[in-house]
ModelCIF file with pLDDT and N, C-alpha, C, O atoms, coordinates in Angstrom:
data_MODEL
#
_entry.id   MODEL 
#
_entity.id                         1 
_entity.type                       polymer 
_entity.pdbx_number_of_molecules   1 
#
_entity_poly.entity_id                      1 
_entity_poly.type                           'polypeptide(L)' 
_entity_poly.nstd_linkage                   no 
_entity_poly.nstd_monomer                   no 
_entity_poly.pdbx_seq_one_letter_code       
;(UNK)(UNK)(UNK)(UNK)(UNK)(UNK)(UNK)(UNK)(UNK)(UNK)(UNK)(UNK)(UNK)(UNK)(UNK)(UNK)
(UNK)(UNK)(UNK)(UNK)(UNK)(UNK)(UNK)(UNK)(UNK)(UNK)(UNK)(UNK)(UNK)(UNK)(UNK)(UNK)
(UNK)(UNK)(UNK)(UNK)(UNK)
;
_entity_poly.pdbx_seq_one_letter_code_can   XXXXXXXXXXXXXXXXXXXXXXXXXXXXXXXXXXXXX 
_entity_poly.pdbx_strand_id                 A 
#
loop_
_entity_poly_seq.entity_id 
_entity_poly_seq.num 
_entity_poly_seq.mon_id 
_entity_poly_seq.hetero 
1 1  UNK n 
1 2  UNK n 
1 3  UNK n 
1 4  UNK n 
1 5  UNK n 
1 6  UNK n 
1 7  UNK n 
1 8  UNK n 
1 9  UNK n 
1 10 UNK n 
1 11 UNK n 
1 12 UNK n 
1 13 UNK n 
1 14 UNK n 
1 15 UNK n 
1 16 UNK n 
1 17 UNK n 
1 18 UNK n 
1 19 UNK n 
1 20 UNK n 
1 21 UNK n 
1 22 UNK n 
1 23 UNK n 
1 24 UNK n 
1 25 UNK n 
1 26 UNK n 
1 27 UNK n 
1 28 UNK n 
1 29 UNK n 
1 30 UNK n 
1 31 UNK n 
1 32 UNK n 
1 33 UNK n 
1 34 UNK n 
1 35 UNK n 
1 36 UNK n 
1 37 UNK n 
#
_struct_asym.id          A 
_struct_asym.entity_id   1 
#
loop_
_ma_qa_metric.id 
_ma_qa_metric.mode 
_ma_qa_metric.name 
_ma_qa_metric.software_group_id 
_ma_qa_metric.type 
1 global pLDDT . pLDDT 
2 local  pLDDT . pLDDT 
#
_ma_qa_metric_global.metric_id      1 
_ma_qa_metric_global.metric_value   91.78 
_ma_qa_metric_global.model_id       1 
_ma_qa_metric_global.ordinal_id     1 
#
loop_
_ma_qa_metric_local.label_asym_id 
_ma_qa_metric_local.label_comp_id 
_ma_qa_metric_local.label_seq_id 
_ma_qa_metric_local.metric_id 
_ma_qa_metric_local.metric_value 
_ma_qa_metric_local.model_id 
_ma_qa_metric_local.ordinal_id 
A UNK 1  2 88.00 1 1  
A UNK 2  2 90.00 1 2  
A UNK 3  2 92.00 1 3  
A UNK 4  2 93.00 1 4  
A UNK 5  2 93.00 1 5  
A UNK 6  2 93.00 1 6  
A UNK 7  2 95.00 1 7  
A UNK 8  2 95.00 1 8  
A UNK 9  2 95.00 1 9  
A UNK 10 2 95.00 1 10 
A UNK 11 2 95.00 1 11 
A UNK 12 2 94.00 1 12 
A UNK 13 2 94.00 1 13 
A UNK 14 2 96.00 1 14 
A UNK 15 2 95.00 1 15 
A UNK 16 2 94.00 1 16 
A UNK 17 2 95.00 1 17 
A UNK 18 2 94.00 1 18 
A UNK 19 2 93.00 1 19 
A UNK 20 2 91.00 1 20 
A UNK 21 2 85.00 1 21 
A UNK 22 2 85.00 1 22 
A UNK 23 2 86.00 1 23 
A UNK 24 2 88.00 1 24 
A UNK 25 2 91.00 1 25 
A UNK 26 2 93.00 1 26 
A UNK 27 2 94.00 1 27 
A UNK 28 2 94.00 1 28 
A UNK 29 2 96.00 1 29 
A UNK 30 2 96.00 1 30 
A UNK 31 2 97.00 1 31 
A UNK 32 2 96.00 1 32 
A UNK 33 2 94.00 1 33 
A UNK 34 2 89.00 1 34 
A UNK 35 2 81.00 1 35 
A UNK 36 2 80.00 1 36 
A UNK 37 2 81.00 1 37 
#
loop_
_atom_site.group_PDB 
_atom_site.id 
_atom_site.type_symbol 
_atom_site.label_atom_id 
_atom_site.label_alt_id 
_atom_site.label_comp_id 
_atom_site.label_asym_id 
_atom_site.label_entity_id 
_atom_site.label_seq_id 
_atom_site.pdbx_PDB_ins_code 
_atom_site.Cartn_x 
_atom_site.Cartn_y 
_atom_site.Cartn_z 
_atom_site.occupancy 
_atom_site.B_iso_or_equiv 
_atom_site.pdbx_formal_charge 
_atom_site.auth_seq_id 
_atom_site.auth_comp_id 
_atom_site.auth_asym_id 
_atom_site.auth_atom_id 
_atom_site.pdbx_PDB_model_num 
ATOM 1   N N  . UNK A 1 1  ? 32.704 37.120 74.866 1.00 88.00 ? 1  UNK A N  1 
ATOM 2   C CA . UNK A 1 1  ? 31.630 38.113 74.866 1.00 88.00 ? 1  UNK A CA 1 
ATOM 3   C C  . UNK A 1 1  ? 30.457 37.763 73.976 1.00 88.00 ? 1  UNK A C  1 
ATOM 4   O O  . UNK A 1 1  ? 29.309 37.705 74.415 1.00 88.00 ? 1  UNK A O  1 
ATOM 5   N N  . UNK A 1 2  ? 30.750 37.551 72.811 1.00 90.00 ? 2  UNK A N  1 
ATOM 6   C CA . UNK A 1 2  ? 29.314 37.278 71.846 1.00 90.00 ? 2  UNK A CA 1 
ATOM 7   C C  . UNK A 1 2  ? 29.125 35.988 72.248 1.00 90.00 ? 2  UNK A C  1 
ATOM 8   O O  . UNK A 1 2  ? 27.951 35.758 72.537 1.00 90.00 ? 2  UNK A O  1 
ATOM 9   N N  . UNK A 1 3  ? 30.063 34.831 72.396 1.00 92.00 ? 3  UNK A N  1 
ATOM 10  C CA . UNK A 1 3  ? 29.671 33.335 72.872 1.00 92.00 ? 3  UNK A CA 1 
ATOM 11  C C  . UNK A 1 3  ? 28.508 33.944 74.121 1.00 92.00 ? 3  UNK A C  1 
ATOM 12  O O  . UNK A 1 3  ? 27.349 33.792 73.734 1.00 92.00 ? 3  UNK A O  1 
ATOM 13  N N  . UNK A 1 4  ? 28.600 34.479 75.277 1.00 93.00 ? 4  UNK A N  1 
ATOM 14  C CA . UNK A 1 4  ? 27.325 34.816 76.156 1.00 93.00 ? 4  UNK A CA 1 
ATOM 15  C C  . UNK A 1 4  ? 26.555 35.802 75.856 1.00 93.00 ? 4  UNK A C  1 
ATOM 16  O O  . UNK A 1 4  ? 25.683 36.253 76.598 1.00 93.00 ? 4  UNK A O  1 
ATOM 17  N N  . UNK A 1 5  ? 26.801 36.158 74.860 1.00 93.00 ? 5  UNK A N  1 
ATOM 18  C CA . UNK A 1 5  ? 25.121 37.101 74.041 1.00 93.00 ? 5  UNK A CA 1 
ATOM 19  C C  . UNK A 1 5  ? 24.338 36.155 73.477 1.00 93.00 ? 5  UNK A C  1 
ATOM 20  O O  . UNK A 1 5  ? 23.175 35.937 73.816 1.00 93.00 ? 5  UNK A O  1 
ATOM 21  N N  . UNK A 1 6  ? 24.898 35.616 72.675 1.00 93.00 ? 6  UNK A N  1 
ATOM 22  C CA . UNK A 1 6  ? 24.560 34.246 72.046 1.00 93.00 ? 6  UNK A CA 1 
ATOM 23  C C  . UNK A 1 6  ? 23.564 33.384 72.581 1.00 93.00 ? 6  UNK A C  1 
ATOM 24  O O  . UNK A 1 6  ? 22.415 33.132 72.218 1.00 93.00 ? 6  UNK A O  1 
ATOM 25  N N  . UNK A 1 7  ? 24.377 32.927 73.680 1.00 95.00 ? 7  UNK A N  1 
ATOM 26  C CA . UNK A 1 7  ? 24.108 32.265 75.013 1.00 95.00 ? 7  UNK A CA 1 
ATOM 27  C C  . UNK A 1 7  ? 22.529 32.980 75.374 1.00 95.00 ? 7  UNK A C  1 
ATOM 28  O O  . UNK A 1 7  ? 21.510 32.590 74.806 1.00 95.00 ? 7  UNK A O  1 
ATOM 29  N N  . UNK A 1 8  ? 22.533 33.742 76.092 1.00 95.00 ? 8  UNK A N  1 
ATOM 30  C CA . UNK A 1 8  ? 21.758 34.700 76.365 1.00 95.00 ? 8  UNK A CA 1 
ATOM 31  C C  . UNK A 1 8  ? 20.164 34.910 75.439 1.00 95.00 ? 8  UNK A C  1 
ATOM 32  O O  . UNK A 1 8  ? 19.016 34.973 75.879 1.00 95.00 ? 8  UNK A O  1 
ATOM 33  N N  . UNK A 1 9  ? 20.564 34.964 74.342 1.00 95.00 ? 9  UNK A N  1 
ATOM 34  C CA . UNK A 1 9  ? 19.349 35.455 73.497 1.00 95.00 ? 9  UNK A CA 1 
ATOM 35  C C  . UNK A 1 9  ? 19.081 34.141 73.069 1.00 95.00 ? 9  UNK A C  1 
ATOM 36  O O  . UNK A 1 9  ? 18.004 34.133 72.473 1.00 95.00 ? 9  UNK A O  1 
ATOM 37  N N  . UNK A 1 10 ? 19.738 32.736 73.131 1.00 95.00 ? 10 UNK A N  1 
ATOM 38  C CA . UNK A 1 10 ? 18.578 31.594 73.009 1.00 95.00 ? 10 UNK A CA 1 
ATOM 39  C C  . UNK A 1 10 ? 17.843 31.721 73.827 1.00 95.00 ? 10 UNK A C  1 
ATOM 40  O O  . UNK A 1 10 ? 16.710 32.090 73.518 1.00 95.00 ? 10 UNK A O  1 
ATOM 41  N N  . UNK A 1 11 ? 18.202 31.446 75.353 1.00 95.00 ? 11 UNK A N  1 
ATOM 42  C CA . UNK A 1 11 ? 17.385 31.364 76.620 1.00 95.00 ? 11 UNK A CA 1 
ATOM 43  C C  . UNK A 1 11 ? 15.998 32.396 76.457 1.00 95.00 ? 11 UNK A C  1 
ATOM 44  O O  . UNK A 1 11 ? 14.887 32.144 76.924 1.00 95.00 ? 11 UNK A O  1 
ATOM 45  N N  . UNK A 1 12 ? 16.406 33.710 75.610 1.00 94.00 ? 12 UNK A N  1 
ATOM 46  C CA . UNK A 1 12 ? 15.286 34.293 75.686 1.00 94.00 ? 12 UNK A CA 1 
ATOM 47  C C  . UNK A 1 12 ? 14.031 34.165 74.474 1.00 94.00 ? 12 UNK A C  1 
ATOM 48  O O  . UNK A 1 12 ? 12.910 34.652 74.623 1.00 94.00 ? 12 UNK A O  1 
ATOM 49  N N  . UNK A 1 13 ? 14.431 33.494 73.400 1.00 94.00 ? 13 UNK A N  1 
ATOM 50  C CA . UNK A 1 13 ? 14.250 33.168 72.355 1.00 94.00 ? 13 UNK A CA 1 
ATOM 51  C C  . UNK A 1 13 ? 14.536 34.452 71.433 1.00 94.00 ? 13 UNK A C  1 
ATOM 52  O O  . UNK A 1 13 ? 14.021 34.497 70.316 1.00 94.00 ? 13 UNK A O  1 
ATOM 53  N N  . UNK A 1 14 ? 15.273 35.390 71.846 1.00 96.00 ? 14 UNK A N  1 
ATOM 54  C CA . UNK A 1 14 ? 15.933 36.115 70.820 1.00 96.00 ? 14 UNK A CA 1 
ATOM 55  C C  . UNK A 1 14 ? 16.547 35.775 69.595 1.00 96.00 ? 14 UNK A C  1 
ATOM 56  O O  . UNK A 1 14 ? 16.813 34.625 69.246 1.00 96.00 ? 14 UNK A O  1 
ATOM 57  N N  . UNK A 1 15 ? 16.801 36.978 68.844 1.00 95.00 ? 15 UNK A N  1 
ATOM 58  C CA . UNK A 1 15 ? 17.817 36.760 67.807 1.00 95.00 ? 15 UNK A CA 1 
ATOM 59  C C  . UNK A 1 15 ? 18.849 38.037 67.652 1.00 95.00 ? 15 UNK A C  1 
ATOM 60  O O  . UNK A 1 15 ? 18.776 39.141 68.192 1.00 95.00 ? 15 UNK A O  1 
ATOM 61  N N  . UNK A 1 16 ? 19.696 37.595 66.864 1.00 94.00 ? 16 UNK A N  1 
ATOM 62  C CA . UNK A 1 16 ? 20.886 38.855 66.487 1.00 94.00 ? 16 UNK A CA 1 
ATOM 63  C C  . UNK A 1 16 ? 21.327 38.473 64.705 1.00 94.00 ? 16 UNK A C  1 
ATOM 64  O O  . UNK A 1 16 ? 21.862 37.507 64.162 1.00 94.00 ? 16 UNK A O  1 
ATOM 65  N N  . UNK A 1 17 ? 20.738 39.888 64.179 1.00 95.00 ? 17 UNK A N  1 
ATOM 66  C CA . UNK A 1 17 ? 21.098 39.946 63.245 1.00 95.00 ? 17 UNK A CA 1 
ATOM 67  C C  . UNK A 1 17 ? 22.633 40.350 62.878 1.00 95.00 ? 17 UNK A C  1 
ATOM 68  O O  . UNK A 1 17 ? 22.965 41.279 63.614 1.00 95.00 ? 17 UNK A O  1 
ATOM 69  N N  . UNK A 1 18 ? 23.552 40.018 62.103 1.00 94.00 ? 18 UNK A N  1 
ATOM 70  C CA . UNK A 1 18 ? 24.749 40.923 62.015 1.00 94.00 ? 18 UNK A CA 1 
ATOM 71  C C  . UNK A 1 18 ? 25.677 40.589 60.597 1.00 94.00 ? 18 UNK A C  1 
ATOM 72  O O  . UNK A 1 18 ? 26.043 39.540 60.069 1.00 94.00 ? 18 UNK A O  1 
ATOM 73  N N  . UNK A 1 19 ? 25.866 42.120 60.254 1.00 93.00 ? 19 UNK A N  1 
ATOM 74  C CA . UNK A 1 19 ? 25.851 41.677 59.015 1.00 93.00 ? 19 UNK A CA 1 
ATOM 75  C C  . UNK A 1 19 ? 27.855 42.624 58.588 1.00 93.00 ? 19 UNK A C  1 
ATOM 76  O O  . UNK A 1 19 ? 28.290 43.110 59.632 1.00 93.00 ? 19 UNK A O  1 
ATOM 77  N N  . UNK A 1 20 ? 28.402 42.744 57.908 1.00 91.00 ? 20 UNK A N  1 
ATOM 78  C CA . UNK A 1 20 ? 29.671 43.031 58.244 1.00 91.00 ? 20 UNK A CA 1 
ATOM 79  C C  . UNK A 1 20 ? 30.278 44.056 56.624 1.00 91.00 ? 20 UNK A C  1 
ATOM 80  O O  . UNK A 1 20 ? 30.175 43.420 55.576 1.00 91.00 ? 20 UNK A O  1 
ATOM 81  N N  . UNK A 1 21 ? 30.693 45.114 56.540 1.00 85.00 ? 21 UNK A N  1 
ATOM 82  C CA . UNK A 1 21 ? 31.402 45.738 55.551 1.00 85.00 ? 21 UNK A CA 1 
ATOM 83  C C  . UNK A 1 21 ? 33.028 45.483 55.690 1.00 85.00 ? 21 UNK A C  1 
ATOM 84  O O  . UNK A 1 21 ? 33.643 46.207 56.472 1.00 85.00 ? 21 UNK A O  1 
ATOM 85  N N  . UNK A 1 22 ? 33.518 44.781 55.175 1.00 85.00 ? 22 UNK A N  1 
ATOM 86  C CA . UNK A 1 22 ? 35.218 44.579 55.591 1.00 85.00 ? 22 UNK A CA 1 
ATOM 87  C C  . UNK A 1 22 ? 35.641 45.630 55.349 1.00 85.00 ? 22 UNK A C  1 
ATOM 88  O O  . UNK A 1 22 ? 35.202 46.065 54.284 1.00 85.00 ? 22 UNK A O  1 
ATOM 89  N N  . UNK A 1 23 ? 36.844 46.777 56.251 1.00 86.00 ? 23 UNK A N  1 
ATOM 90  C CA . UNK A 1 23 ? 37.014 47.770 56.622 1.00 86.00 ? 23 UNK A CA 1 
ATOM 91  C C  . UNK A 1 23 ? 36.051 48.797 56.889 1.00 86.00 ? 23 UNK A C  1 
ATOM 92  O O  . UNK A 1 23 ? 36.531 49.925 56.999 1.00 86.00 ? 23 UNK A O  1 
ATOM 93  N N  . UNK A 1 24 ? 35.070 48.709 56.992 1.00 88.00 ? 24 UNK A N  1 
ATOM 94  C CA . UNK A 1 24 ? 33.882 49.736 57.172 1.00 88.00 ? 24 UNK A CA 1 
ATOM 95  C C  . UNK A 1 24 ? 33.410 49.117 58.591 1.00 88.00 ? 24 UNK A C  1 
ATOM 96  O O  . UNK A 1 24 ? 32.239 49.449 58.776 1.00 88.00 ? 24 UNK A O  1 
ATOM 97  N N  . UNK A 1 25 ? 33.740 48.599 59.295 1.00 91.00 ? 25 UNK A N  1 
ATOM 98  C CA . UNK A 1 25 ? 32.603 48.125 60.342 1.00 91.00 ? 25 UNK A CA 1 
ATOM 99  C C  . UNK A 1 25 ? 31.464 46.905 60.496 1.00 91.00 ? 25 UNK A C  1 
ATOM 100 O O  . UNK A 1 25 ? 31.379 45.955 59.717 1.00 91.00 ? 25 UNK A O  1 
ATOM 101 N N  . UNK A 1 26 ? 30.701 47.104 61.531 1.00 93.00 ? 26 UNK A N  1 
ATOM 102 C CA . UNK A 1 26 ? 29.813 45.920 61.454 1.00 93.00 ? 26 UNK A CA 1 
ATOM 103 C C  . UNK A 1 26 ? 28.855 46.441 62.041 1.00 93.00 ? 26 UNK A C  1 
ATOM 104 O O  . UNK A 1 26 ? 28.971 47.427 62.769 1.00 93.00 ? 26 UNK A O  1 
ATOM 105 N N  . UNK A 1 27 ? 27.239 45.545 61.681 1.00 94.00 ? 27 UNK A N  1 
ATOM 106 C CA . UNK A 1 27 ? 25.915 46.209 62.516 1.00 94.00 ? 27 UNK A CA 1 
ATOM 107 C C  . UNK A 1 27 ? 25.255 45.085 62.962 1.00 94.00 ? 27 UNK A C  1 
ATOM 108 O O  . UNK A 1 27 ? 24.692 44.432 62.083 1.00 94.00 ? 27 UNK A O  1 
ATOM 109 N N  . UNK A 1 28 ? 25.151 44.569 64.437 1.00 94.00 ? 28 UNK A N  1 
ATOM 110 C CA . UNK A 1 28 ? 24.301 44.110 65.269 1.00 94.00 ? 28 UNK A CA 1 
ATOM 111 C C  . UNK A 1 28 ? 23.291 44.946 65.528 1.00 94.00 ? 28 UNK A C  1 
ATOM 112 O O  . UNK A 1 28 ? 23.198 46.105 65.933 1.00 94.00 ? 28 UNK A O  1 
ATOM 113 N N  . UNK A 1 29 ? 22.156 43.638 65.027 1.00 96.00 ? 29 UNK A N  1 
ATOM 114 C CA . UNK A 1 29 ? 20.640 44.043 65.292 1.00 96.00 ? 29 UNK A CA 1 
ATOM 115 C C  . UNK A 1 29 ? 20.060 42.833 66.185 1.00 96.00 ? 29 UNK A C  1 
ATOM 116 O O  . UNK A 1 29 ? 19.961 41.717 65.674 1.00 96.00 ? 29 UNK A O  1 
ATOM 117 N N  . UNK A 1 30 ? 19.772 43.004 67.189 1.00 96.00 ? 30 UNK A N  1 
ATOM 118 C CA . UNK A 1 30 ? 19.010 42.184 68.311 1.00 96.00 ? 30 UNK A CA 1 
ATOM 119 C C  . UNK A 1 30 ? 17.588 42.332 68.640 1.00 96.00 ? 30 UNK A C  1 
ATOM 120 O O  . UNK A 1 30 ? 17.141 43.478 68.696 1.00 96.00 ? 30 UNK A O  1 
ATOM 121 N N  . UNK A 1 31 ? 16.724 41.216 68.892 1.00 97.00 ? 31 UNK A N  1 
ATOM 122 C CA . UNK A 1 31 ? 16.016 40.986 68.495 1.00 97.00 ? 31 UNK A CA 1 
ATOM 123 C C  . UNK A 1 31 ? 15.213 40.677 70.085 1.00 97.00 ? 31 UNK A C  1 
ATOM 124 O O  . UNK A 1 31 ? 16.218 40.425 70.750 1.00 97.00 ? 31 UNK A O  1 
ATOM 125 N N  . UNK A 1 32 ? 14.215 40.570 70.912 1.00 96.00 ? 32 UNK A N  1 
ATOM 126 C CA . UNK A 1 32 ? 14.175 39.851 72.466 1.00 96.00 ? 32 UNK A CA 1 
ATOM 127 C C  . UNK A 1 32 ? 12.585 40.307 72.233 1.00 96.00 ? 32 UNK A C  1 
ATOM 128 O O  . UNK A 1 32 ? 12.138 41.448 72.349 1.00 96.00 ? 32 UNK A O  1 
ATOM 129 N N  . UNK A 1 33 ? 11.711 38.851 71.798 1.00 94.00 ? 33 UNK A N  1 
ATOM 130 C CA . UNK A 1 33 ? 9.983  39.060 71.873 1.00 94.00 ? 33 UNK A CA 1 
ATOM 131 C C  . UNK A 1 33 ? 9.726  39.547 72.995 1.00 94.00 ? 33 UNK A C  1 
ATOM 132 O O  . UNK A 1 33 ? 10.657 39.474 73.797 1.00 94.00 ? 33 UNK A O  1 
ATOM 133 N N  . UNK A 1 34 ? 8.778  40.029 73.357 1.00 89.00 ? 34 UNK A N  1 
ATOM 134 C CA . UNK A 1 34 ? 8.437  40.673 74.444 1.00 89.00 ? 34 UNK A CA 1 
ATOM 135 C C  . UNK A 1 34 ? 7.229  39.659 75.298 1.00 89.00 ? 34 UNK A C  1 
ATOM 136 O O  . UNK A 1 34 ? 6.313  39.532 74.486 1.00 89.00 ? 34 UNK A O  1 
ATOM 137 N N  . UNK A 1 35 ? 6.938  39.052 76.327 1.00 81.00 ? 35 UNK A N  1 
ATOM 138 C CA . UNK A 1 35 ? 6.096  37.909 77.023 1.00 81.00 ? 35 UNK A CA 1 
ATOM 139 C C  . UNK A 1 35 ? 5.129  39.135 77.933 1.00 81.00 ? 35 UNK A C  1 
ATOM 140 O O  . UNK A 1 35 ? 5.642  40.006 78.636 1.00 81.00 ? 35 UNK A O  1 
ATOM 141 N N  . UNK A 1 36 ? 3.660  38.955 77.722 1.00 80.00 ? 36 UNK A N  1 
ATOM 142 C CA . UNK A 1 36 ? 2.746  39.711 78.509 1.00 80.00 ? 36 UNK A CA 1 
ATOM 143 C C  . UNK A 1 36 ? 2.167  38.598 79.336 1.00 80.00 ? 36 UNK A C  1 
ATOM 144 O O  . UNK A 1 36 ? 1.750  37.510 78.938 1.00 80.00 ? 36 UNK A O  1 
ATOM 145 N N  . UNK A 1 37 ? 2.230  39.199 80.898 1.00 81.00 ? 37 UNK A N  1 
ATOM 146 C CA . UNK A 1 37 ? 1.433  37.888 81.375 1.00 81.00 ? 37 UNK A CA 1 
ATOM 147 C C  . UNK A 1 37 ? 0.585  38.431 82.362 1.00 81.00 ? 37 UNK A C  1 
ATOM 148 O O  . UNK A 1 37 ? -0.199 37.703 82.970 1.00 81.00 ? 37 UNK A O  1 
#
């Protein structure tokens, strides 16, 4: 699953932030520039 998010947000030149509390959870922040044409 994250290997093809991963995947995914190079192709778009995205990013994913993610940062982790051990026993508390975790927070993905994603990132996808926006192209005007």
């Amino acid at each position: 699953g994250l290997f093809l998010v991963s995947a995914a947000l190079d192709k778009l030149n995205g990013t994913m932030d993610v940062s982790s509390n051990p026993g508390d959870g975790m927070n993905f922040l994603i990132r996808i520039p926006l192209t005007v044409i």
